[in-house]
Protein backbone atom coordinates (compact mmCIF):
# COMPACT_ATOMS: atom_id res chain seq x y z
CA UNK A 1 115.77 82.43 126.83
CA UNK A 2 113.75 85.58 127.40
CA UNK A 3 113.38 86.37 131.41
CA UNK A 4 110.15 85.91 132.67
CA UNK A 5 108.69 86.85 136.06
CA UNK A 6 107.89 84.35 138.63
CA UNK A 7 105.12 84.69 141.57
CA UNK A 8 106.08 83.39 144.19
CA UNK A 9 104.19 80.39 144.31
CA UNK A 10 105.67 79.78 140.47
CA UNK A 11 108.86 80.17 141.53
CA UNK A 12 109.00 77.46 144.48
CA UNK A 13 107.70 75.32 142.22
CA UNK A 14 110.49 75.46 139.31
CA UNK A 15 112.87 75.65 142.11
CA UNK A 16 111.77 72.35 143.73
CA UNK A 17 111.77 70.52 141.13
CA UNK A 18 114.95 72.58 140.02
CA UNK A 19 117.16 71.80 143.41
CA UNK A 20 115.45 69.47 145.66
CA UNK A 21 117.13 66.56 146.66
CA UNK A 22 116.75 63.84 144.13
CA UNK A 23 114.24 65.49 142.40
CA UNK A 24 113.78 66.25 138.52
CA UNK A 25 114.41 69.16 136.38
CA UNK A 26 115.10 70.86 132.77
CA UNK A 27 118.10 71.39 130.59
CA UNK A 28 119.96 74.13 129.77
CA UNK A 29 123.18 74.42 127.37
CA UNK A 30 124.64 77.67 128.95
CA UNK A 31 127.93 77.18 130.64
CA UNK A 32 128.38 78.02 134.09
CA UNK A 33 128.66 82.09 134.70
CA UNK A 34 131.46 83.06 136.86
CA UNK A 35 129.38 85.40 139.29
CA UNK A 36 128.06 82.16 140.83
CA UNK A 37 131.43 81.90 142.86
CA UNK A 38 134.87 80.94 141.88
CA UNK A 39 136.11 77.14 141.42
CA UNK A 40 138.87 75.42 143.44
CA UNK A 41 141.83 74.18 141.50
CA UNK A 42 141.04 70.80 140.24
CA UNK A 43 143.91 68.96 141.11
CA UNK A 44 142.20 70.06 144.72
CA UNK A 45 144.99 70.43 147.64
CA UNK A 46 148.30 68.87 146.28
CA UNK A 47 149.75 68.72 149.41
CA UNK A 48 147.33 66.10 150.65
CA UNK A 49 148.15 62.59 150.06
CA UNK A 50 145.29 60.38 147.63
CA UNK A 51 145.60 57.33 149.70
CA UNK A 52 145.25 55.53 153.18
CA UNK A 53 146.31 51.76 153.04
CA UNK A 54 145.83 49.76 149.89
CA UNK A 55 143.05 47.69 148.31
CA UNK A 56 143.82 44.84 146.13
CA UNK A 57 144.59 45.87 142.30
CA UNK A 58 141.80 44.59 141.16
CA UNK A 59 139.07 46.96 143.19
CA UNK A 60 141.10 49.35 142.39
CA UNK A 61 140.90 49.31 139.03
CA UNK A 62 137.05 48.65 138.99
CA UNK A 63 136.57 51.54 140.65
CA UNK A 64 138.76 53.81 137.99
CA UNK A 65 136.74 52.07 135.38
CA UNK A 66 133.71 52.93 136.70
CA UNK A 67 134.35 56.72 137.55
CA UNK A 68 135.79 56.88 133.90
CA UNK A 69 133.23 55.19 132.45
CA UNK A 70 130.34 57.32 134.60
CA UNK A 71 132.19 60.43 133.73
CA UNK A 72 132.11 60.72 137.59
CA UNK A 73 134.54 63.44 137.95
CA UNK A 74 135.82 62.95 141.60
CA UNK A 75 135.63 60.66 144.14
CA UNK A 76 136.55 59.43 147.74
CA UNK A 77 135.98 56.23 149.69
CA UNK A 78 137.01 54.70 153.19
CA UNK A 79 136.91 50.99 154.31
CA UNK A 80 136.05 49.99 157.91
CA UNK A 81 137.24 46.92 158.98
CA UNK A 82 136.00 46.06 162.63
CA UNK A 83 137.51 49.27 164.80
CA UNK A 84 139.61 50.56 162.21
CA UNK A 85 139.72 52.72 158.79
CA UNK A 86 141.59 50.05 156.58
CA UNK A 87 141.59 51.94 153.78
CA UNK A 88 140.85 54.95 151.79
CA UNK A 89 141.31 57.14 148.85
CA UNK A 90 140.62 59.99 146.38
CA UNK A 91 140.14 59.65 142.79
CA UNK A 92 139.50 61.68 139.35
CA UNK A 93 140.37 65.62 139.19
CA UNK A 94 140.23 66.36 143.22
CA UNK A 95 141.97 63.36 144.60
CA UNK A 96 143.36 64.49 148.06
CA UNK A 97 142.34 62.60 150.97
CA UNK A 98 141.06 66.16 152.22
CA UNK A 99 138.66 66.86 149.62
CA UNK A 100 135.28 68.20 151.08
CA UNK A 101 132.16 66.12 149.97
CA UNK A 102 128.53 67.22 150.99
CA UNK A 103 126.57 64.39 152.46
CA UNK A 104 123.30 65.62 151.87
CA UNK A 105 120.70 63.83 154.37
CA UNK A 106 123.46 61.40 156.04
CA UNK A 107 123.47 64.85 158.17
CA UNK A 108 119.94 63.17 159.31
CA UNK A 109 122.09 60.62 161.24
CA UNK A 110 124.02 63.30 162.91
CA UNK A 111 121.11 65.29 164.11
CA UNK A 112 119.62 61.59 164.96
CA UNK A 113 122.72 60.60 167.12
CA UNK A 114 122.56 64.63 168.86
CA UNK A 115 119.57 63.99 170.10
CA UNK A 116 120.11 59.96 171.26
CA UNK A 117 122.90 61.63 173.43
CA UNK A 118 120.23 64.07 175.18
CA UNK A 119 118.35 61.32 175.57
CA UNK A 120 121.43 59.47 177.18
CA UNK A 121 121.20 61.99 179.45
CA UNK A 122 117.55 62.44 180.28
CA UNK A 123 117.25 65.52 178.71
CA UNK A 124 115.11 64.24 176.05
CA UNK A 125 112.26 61.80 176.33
CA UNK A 126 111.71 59.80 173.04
CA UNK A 127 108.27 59.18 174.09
CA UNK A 128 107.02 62.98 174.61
CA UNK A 129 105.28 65.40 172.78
CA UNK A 130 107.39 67.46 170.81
CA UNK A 131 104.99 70.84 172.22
CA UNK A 132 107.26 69.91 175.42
CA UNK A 133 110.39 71.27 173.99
CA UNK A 134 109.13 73.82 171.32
CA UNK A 135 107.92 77.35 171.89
CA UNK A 136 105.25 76.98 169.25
CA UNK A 137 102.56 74.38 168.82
CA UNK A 138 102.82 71.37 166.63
CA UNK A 139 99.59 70.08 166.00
CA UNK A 140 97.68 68.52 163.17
CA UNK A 141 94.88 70.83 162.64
CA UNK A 142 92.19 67.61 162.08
CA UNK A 143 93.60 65.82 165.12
CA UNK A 144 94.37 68.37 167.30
CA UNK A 145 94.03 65.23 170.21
CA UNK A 146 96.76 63.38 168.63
CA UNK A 147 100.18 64.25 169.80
CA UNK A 148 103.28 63.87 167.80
CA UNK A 149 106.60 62.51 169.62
CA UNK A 150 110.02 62.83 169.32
CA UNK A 151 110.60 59.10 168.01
CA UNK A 152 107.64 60.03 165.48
CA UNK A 153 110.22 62.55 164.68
CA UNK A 154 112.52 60.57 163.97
CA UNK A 155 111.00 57.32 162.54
CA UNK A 156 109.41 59.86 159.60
CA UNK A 157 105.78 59.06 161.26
CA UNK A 158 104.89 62.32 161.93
CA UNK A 159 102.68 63.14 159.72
CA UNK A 160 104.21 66.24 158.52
CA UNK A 161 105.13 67.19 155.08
CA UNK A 162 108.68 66.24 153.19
CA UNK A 163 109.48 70.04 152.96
CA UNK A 164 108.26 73.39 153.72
CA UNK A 165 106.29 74.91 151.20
CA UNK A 166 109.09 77.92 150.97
CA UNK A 167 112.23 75.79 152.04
CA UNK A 168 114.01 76.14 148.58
CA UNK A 169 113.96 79.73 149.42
CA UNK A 170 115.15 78.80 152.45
CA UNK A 171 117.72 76.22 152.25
CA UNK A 172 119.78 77.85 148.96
CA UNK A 173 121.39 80.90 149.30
CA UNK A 174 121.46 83.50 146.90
CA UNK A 175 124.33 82.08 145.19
CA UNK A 176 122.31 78.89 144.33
CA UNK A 177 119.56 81.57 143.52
CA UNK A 178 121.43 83.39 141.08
CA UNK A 179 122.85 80.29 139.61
CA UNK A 180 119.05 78.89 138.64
CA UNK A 181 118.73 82.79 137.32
CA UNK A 182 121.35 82.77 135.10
CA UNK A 183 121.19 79.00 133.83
CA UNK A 184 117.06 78.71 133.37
CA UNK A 185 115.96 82.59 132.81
CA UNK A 186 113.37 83.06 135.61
CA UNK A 187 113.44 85.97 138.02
CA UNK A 188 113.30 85.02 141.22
CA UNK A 189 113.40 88.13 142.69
CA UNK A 190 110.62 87.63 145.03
CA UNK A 191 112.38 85.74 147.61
CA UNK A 192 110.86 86.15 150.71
CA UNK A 193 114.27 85.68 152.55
CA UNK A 194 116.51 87.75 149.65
CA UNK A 195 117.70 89.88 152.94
CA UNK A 196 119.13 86.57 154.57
CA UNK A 197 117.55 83.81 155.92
CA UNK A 198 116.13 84.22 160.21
CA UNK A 199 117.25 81.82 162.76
CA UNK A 200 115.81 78.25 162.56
CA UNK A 201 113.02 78.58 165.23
CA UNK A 202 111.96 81.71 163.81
CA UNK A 203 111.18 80.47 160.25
CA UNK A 204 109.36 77.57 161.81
CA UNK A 205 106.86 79.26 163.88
CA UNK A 206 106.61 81.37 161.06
CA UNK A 207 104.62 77.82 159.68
CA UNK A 208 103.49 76.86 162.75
CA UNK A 209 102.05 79.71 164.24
CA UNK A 210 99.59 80.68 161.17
CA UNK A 211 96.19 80.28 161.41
CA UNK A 212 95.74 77.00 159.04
CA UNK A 213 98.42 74.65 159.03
CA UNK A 214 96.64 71.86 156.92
CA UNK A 215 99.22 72.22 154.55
CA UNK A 216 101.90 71.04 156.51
CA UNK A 217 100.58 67.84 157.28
CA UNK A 218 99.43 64.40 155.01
CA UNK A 219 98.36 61.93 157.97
CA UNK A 220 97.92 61.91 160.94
CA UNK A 221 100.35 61.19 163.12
CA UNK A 222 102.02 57.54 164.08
CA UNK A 223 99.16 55.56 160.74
CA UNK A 224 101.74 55.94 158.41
CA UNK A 225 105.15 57.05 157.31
CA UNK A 226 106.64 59.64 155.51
CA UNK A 227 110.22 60.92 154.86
CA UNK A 228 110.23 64.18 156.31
CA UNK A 229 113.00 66.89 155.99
CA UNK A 230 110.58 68.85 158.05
CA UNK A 231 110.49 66.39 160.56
CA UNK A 232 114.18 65.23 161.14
CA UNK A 233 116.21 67.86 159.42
CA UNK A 234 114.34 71.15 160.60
CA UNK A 235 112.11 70.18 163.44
CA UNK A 236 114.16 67.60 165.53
CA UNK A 237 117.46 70.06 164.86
CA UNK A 238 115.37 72.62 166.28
CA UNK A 239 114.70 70.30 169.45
CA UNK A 240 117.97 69.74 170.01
CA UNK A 241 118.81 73.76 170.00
CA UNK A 242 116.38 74.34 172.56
CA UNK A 243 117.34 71.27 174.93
CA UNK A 244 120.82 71.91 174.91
CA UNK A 245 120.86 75.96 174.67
CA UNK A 246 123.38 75.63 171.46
CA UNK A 247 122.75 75.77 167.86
CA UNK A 248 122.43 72.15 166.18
CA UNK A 249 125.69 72.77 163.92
CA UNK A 250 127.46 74.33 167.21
CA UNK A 251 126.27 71.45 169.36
CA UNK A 252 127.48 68.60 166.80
CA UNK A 253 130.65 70.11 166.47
CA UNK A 254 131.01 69.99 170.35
CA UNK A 255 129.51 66.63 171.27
CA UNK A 256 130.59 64.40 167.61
CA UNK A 257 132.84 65.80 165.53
CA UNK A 258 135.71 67.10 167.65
CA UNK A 259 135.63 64.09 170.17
CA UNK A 260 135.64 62.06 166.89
CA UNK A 261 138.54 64.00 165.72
CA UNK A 262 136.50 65.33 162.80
CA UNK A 263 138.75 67.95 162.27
CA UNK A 264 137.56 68.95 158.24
CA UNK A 265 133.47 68.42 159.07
CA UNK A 266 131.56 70.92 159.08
CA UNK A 267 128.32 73.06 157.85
CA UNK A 268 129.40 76.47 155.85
CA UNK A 269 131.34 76.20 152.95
CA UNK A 270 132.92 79.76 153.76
CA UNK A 271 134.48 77.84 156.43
CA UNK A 272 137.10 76.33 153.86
CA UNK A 273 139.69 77.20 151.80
CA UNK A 274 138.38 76.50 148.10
CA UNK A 275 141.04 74.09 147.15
CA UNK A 276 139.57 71.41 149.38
CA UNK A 277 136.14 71.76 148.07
CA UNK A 278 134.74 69.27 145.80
CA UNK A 279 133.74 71.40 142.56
CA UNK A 280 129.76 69.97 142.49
CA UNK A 281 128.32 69.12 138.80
CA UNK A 282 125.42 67.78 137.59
CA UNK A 283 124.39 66.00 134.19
CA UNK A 284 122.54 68.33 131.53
CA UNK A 285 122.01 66.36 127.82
CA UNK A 286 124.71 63.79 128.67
CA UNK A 287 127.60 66.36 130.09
CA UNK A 288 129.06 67.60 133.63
CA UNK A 289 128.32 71.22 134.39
CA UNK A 290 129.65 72.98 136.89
CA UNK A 291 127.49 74.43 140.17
CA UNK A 292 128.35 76.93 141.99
CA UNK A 293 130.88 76.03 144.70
CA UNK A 294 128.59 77.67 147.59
CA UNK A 295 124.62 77.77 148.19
CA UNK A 296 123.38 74.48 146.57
CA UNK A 297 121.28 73.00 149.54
CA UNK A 298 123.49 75.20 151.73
CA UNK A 299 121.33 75.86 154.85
CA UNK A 300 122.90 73.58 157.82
CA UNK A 301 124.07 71.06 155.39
CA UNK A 302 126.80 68.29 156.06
CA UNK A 303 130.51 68.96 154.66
CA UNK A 304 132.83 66.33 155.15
CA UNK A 305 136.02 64.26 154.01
CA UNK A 306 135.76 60.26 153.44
CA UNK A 307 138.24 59.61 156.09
CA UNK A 308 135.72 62.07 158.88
CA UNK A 309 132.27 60.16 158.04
CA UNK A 310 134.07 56.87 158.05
CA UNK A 311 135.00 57.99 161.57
CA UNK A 312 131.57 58.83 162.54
CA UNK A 313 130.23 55.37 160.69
CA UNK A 314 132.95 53.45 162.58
CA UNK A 315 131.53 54.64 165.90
CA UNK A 316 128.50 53.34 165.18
CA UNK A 317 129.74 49.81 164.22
CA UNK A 318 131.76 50.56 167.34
CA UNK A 319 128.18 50.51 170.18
CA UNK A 320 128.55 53.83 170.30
CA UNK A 321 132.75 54.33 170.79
CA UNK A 322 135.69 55.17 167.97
CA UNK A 323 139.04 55.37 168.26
CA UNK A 324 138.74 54.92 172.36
CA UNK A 325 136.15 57.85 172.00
CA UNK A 326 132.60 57.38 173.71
CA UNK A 327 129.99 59.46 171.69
CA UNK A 328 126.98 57.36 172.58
CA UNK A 329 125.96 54.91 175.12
CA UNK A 330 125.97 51.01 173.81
CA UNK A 331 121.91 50.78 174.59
CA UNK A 332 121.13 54.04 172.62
CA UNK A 333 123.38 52.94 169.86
CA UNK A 334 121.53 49.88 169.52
CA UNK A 335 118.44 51.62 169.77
CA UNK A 336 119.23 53.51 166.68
CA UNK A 337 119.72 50.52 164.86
CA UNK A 338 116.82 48.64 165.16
CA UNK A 339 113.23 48.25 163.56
CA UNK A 340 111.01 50.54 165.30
CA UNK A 341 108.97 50.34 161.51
CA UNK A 342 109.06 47.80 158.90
CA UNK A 343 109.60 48.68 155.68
CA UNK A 344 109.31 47.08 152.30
CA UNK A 345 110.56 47.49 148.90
CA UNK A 346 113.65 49.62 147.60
CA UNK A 347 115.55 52.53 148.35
CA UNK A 348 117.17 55.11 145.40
CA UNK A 349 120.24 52.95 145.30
CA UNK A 350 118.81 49.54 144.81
CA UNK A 351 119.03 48.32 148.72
CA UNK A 352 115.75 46.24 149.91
CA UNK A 353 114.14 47.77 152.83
CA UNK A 354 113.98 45.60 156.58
CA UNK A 355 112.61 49.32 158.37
CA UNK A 356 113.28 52.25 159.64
CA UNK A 357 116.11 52.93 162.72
CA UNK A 358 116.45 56.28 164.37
CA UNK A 359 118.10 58.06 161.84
CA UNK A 360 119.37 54.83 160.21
CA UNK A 361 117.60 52.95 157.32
CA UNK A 362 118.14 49.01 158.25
CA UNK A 363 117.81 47.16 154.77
CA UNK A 364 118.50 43.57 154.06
CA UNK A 365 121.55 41.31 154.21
CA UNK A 366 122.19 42.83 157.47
CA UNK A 367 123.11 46.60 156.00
CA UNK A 368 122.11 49.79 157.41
CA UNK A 369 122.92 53.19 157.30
CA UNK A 370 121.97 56.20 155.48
CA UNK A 371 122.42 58.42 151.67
CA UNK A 372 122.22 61.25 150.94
CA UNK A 373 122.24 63.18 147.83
CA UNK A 374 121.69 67.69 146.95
CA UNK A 375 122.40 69.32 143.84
CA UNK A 376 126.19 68.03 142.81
CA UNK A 377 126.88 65.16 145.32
CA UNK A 378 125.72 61.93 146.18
CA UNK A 379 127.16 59.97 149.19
CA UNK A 380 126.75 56.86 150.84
CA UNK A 381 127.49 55.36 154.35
CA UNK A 382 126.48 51.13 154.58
CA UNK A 383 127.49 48.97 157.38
CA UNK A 384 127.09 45.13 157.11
CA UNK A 385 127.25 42.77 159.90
CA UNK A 386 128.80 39.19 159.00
CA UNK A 387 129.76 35.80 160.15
CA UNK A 388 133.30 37.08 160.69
CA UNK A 389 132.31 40.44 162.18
CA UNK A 390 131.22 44.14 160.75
CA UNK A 391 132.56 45.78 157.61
CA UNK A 392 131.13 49.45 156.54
CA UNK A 393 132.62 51.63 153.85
CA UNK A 394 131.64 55.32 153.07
CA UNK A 395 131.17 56.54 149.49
CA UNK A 396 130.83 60.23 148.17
CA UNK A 397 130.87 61.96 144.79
CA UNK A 398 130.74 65.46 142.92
CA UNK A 399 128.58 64.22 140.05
CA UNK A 400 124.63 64.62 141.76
CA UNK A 401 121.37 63.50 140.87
CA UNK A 402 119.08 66.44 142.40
CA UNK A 403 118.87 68.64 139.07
CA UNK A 404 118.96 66.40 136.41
CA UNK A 405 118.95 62.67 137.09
CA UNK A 406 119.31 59.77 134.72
CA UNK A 407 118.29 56.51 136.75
CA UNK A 408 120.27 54.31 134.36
CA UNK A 409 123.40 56.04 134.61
CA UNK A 410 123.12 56.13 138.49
CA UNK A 411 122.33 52.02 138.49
CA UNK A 412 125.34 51.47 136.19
CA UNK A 413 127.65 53.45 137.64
CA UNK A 414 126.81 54.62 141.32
CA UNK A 415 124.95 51.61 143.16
CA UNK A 416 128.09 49.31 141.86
CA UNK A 417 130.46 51.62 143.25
CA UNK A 418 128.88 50.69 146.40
CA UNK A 419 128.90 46.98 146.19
CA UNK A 420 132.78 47.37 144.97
CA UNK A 421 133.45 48.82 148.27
CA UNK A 422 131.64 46.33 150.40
CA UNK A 423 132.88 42.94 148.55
CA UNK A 424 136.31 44.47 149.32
CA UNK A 425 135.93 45.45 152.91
CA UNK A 426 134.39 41.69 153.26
CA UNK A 427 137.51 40.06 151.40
CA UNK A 428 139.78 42.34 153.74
CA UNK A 429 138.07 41.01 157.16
CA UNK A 430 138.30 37.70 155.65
CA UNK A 431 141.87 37.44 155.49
CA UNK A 432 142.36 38.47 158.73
């Protein structure tokens, strides 16, 4: 296909649809170029072992079925059983137990729990007006009366947009940039951040700080909801920056992943050695291709093992403790976990909706937690409380449903995965 130029407004466009987060796109037959960044081995580390306990035969194979039959091409999985990771394994090409997924929004959680443990400590009032902490104003223009709080923030009833009008720009790097380039013909060379991307408080007063802001906002704030990456992911990160005088991927490595013992979490994939990377794809015409390693959704976004995120879920089924490790008081915990909005209908992965938490969807049958899902990789963290006690199990793949995504694959082959998982981790506390 010929190149044709973009303006800029054009070009955020095709890119939304292109790389958002569960959003829709075109085809394209070329193969993957190689000046998008080289591919990890795809046996992944051999060194690591594939498994963590056992699960009975049966699951197992289920699950292999599935990921065979979804031409999933790798997988990993953890069971929580009360206090304790029960079980947990890697599947398909990359099967090590160290294989690096990325969580996509479940990083909402994180940034959620961050700022729950200022508010443990008084720094943070959920109540307030965000204007408190930030250096810029945050005010819809029509209700400039009408403040919006922190728990607004985080209950996605600010009012505020999904997503920055520029935040593809933003959030891919020129890798991911390149990739769309190459694959769908377009120059994009009008990226107003080609030159790298400024710090996080700097591209939102950027927004803020202009003269009409009635595009950021749909409601006013605290009628309605909204999910907001604007809100949770950009904004209440921010908050938590200024508050505790560290960046947000800085400050959750300090105060959740290393007392966690989160050892292969983190946010930059240059941070890794390939060979532990999960190799992202995504479905074109019925086939995996290959993305880029690096830059899909790349800005601040969640890397992590099965084994890590089951940590971080197991605190939460924990009141706030893992492991003997405090990371959250019991009340704020709780907190997090309630219905501060009800909430109807379904969620992209076929759970019913009770409400919204504080970084925590709460759906039916006594579930919550959160998904997430960017351009190569969809993952999933679900508690469930029972009779017996809590179960939770984390789920994460390298087959996404950003660029191209076929709903009927994704019911047939990703939501059971899920179920799978939690039938299991039910049978398991069962027989104990």
């Amino acid at each position: 296909m010929a190149t044709q130029p973009l303006n800029r407004k054009a070009a955020v466009v095709a890119l939304t649809v292109m790389l958002a987060s569960c959003g829709g796109g075109g085809n394209s037959d070329k193969a993957a170029t190689t000046s998008v960044g080289a591919q990890p081995a795809a046996n992944g580390n051999e060194g690591a072992p594939s498994e963590l306990g056992s699960i009975s035969a049966a699951t197992d194979a289920e699950i292999v079925a599935l990921l065979e039959s979804g031409d999933i091409p790798s997988a990993a999985a953890a069971i929580i059983v009360g206090d304790e990771i029960v079980w947990a394994k890697g599947y398909g090409e990359q099967a090590s137990l160290d294989t690096v997924y990325m969580a996509g929004s479940i990083d909402k959680s994180f940034i959620a729990t961050a700022a729950m443990q200022l508010v443990d400590h008084g720094r943070i009032d959920l109540q307030a007006d965000i204007n408190t902490y930030l250096p810029f104003p945050v005010r819809h223009p029509d209700y400039p009366d009408t403040v919006v709080t922190v728990d607004q923030l985080m209950l996605h009833r600010s009012g505020l947009v999904g997503d920055l009008p520029d935040s593809v720009w933003y959030d891919n790097d020129l890798t991911a940039l390149q990739w769309f380039s190459d694959e769908f013909g377009e120059d994009l060379s009008d990226n107003p951040y080609a030159d790298g991307r400024p710090p996080l408080g700097d591209y939102l007063a950027s927004h803020f700080e202009q003269a009409d802001t009635t595009g950021l906002w749909i409601f006013e704030p605290d009628t309605d909801w909204k999910y907001s990456n604007l809100g949770v992911h950009l904004l209440l990160g921010y908050i938590v920056e200024r508050v505790s005088g560290r960046t947000i991927e800085d400050y959750i490595e300090d105060h959740i992943l290393a007392p966690l013992g989160m050892t292969d979490t983190g946010f930059e994939a240059a941070d890794y050695d390939e060979s532990v990377l999960a190799v992202p794809h995504t479905r074109v015409d019925g086939t995996n291709k290959p993305l880029p390693i690096t830059g899909m959704s790349a800005s601040r976004r969640l890397r992590t093992t099965a084994i890590d995120l089951a940590r971080f879920l197991g605190a939460h089924m924990g009141a706030g403790s893992f492991d003997g490790t405090e990371i959250l008081s019991t009340d704020s915990t709780k907190t997090m976990q309630e219905v501060h909005t009800p909430l109807g209908g379904t969620d992209s992965d076929q759970l019913r909706f009770r409400g919204i938490g504080y970084g925590w969807w709460l759906w039916t049958e006594d579930r919550s937690g959160h998904g997430g899902g960017v351009p190569g990789f969809l993952a999933k963290m679900v508690m469930q409380e029972t009779d017996d006690g809590a179960v939770g199990v984390v789920v994460m793949i390298n087959l996404g449903c950003s660029l191209n995504c076929d709903v009927t694959w994704k019911d047939l082959h990703w939501v059971p995965l899920r179920e799978l998982l939690l039938a299991e981790a039910r049978d398991i506390l069962g027989s104990t």
